[in-house]
PDB file of N, CA and C in Angstrom:
ATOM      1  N   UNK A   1       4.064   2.114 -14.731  1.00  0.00           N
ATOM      2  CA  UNK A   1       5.069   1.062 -14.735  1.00  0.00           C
ATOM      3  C   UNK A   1       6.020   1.269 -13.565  1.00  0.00           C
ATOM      4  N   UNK A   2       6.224   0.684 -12.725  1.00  0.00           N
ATOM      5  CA  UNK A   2       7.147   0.446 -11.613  1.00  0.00           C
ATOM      6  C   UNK A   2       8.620  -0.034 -12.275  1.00  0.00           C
ATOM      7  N   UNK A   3       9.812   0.883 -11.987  1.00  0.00           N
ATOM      8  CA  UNK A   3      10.823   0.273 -12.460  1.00  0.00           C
ATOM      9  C   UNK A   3      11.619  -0.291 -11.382  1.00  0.00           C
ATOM     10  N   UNK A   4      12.178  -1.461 -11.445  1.00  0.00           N
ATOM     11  CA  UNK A   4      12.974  -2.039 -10.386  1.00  0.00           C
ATOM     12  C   UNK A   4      14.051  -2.672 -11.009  1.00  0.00           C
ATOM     13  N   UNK A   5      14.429  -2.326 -11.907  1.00  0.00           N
ATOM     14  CA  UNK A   5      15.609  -2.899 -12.326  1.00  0.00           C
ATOM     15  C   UNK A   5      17.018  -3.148 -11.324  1.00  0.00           C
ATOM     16  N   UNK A   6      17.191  -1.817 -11.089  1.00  0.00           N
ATOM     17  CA  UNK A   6      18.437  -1.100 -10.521  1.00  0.00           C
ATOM     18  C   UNK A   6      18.383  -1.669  -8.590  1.00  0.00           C
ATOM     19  N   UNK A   7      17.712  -2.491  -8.422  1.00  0.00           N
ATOM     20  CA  UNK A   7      17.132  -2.886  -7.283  1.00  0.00           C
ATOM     21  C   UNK A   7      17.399  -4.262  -6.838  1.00  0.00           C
ATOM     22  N   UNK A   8      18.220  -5.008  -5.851  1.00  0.00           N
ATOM     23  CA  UNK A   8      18.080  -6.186  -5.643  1.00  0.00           C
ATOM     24  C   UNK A   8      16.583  -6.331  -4.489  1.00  0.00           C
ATOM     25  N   UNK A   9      15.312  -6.740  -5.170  1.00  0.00           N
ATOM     26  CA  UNK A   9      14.050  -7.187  -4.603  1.00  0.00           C
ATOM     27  C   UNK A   9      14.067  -8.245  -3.701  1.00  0.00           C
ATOM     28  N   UNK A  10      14.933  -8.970  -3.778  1.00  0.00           N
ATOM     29  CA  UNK A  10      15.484 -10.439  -2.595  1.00  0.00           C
ATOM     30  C   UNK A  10      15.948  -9.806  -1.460  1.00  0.00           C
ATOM     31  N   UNK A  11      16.932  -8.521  -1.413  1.00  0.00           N
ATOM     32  CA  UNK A  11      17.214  -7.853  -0.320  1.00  0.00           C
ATOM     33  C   UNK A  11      16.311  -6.517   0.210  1.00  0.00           C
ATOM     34  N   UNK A  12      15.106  -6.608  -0.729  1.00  0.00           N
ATOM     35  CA  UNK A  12      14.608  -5.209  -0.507  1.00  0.00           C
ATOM     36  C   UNK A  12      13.167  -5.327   0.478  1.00  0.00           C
ATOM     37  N   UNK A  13      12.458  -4.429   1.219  1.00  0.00           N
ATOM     38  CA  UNK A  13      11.490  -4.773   2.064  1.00  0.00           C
ATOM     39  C   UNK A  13      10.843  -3.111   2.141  1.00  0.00           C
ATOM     40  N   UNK A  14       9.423  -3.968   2.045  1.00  0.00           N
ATOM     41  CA  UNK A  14       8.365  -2.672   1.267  1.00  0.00           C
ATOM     42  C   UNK A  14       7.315  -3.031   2.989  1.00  0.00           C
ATOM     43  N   UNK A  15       7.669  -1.814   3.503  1.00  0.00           N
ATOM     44  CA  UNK A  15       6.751  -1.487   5.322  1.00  0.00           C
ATOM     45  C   UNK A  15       5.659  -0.379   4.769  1.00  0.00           C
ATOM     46  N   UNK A  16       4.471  -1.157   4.845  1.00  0.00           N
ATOM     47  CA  UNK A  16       3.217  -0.662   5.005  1.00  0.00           C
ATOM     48  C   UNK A  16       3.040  -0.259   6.161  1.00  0.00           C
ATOM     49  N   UNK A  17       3.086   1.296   6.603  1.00  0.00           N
ATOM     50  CA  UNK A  17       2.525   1.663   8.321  1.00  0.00           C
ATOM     51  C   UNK A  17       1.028   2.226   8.044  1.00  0.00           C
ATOM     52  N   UNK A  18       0.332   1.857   8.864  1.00  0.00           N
ATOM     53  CA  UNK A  18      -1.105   2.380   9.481  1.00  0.00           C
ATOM     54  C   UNK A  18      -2.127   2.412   8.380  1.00  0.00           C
ATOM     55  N   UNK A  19      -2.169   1.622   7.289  1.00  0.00           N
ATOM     56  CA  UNK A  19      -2.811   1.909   6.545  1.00  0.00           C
ATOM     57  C   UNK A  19      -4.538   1.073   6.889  1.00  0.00           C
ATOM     58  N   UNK A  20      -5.218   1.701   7.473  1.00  0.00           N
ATOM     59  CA  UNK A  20      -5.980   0.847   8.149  1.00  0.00           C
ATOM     60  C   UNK A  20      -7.646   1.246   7.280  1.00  0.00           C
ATOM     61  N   UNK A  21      -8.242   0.035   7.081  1.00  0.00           N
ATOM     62  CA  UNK A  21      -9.657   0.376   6.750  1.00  0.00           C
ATOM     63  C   UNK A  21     -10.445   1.552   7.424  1.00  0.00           C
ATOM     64  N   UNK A  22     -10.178   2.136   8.862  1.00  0.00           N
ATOM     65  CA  UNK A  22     -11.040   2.967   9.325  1.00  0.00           C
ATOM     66  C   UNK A  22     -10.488   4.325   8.920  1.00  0.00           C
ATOM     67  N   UNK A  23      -9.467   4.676   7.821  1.00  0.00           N
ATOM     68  CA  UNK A  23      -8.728   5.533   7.302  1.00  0.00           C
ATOM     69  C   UNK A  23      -9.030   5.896   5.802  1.00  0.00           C
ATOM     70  N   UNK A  24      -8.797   4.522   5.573  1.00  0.00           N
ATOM     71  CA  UNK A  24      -8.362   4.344   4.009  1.00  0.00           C
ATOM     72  C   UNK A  24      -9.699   3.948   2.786  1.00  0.00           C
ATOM     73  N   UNK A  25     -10.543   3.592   3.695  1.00  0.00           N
ATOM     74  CA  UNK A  25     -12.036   2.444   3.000  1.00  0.00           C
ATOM     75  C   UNK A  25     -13.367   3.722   3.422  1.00  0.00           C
ATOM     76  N   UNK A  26     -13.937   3.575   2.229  1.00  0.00           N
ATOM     77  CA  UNK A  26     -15.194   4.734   2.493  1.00  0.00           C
ATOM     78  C   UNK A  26     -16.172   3.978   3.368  1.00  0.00           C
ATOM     79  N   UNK A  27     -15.718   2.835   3.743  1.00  0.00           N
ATOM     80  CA  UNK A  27     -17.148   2.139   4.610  1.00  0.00           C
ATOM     81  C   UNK A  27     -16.315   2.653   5.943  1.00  0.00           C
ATOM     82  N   UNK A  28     -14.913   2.969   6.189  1.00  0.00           N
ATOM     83  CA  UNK A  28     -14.427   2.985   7.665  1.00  0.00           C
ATOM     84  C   UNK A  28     -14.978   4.268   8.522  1.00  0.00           C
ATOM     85  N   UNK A  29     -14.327   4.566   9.816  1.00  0.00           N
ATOM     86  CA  UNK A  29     -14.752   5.450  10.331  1.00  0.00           C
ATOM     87  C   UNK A  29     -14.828   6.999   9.453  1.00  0.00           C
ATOM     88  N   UNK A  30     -13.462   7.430   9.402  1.00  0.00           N
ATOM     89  CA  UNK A  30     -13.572   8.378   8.240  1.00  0.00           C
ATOM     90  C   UNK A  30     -14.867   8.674   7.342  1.00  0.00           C
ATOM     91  N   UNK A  31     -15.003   7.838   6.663  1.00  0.00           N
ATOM     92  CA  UNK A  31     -15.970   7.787   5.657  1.00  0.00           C
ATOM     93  C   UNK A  31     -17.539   7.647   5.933  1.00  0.00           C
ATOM     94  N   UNK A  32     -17.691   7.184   7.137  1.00  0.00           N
ATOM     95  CA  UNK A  32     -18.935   6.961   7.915  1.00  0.00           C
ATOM     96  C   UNK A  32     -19.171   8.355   8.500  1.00  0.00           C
ATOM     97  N   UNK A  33     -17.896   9.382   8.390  1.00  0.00           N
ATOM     98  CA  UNK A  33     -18.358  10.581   9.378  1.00  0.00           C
ATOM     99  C   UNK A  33     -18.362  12.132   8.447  1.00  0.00           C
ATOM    100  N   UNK A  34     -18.457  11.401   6.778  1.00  0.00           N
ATOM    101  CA  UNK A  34     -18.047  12.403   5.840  1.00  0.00           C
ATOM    102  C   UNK A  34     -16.936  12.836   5.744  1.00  0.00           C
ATOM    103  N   UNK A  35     -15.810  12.349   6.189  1.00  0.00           N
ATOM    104  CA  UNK A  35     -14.417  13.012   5.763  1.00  0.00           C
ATOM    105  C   UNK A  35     -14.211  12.060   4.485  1.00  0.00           C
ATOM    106  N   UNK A  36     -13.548  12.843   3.731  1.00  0.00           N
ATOM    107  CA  UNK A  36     -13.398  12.164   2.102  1.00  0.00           C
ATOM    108  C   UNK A  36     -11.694  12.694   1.550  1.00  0.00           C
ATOM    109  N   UNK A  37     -11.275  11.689   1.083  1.00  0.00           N
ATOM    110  CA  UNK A  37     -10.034  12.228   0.592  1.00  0.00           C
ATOM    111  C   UNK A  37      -9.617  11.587  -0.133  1.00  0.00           C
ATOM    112  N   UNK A  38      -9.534  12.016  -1.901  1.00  0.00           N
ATOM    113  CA  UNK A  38      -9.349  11.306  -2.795  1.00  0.00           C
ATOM    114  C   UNK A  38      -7.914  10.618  -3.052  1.00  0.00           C
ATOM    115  N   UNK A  39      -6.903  11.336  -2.572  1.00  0.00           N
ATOM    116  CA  UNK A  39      -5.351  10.946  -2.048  1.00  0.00           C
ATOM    117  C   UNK A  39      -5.434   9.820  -1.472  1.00  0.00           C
ATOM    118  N   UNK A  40      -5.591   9.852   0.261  1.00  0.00           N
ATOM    119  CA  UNK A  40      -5.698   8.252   0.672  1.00  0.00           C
ATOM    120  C   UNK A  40      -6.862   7.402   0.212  1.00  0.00           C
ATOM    121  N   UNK A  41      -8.162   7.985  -0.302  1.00  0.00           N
ATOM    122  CA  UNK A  41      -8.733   6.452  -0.872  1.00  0.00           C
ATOM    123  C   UNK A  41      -7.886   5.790  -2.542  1.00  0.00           C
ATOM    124  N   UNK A  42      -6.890   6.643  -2.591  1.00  0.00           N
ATOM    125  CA  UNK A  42      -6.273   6.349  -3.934  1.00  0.00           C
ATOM    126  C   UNK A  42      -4.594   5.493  -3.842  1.00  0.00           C
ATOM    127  N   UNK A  43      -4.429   5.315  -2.338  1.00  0.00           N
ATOM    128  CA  UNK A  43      -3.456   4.919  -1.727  1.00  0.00           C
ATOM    129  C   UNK A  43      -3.514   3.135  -1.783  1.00  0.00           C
ATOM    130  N   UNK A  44      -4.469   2.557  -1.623  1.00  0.00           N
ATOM    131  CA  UNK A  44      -4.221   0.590  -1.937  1.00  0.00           C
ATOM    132  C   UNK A  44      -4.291   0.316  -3.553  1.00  0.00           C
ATOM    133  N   UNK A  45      -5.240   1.370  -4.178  1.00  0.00           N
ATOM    134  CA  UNK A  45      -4.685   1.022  -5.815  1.00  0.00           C
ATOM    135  C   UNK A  45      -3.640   1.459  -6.352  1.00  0.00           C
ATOM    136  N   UNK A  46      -2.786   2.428  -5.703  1.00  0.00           N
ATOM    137  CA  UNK A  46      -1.422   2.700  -6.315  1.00  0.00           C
ATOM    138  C   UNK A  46      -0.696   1.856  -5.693  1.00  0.00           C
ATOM    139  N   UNK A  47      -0.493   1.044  -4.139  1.00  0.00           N
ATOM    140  CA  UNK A  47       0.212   0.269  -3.454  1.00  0.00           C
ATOM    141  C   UNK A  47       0.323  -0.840  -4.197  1.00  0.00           C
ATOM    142  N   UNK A  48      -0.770  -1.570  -4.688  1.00  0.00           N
ATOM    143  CA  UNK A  48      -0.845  -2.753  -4.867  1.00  0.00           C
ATOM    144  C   UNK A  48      -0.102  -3.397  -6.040  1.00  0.00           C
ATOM    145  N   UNK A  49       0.426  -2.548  -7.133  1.00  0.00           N
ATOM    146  CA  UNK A  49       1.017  -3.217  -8.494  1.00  0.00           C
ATOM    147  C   UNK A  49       2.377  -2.776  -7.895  1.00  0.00           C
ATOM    148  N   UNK A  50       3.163  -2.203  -6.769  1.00  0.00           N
ATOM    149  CA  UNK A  50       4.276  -2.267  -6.267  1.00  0.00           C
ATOM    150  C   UNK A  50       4.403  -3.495  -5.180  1.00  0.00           C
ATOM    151  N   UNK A  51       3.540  -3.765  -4.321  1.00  0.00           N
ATOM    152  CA  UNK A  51       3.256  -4.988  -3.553  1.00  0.00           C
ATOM    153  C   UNK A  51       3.416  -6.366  -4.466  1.00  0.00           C
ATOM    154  N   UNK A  52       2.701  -6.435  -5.653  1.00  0.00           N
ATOM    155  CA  UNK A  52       2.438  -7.492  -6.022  1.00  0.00           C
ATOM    156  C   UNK A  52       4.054  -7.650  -7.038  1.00  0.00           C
ATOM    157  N   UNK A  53       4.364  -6.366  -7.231  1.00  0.00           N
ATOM    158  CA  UNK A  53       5.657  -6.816  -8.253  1.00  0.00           C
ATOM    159  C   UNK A  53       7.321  -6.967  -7.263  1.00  0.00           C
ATOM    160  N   UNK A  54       7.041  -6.550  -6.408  1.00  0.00           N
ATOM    161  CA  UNK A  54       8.145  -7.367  -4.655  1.00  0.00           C
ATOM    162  C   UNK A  54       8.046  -8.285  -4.203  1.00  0.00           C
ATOM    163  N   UNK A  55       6.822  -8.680  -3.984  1.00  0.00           N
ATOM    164  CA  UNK A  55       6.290 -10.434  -3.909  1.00  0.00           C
ATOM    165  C   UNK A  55       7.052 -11.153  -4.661  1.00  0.00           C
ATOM    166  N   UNK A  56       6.318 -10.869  -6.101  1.00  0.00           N
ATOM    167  CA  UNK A  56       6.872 -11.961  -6.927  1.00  0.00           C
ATOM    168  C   UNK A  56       8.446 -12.157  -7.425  1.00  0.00           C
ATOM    169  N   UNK A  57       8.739 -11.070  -6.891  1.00  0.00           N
ATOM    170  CA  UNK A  57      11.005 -10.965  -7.095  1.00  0.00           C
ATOM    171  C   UNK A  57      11.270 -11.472  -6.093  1.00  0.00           C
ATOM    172  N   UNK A  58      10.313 -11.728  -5.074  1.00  0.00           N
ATOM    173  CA  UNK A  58      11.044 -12.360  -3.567  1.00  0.00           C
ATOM    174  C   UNK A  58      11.345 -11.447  -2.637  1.00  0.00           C
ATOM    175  N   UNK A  59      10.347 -10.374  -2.681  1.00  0.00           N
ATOM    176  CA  UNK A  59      10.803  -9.466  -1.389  1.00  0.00           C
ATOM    177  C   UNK A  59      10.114  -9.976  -0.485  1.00  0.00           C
ATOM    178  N   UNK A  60       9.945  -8.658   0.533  1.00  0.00           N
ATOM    179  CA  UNK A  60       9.516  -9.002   1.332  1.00  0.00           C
ATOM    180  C   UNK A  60       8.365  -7.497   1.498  1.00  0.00           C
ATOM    181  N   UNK A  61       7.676  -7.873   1.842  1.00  0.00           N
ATOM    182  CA  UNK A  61       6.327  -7.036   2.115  1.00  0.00           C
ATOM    183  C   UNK A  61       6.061  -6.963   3.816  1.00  0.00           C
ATOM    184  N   UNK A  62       5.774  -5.593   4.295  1.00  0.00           N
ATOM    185  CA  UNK A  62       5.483  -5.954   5.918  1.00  0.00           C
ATOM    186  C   UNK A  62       4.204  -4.752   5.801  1.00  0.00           C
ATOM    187  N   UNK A  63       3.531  -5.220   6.756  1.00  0.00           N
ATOM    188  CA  UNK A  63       2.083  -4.193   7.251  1.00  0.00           C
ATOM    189  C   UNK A  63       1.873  -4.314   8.622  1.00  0.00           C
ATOM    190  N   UNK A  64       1.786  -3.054   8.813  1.00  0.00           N
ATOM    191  CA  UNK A  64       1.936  -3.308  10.302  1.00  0.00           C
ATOM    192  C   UNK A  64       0.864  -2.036  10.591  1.00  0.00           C
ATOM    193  N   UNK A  65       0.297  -2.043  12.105  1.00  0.00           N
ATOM    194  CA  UNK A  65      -1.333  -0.894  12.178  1.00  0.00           C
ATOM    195  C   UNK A  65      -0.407  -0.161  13.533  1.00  0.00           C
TER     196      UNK A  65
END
């Protein structure tokens, strides 16, 4: 459960840096060369129910490579 109570989400802004498929995705480079790491492939399913619950309060979301 993500708590955001204590949080104005209209003023708040969630910066995604470098999170890039050739890192993060077992099809990317990484993963094409046997490096494996259960941490960052576990990094867009923990992101995403914090992404999706800033969205919908009206934040703002940024991703940037």
């Amino acid at each position: 459960m993500i708590a955001i109570a204590n949080y104005n989400i209209k003023k708040t802004a969630l910066m995604l840096i470098d999170l890039q498929n050739d890192f993060i995705h077992p099809d990317g480079a990484y993963g094409r060369a046997g490096q494996k790491s259960s941490a960052i492939a576990a990094l867009a399913g923990k992101l995403a129910p914090l992404i999706r619950v800033i969205r919908q309060a009206g934040g703002l979301v940024v991703s940037t490579q």
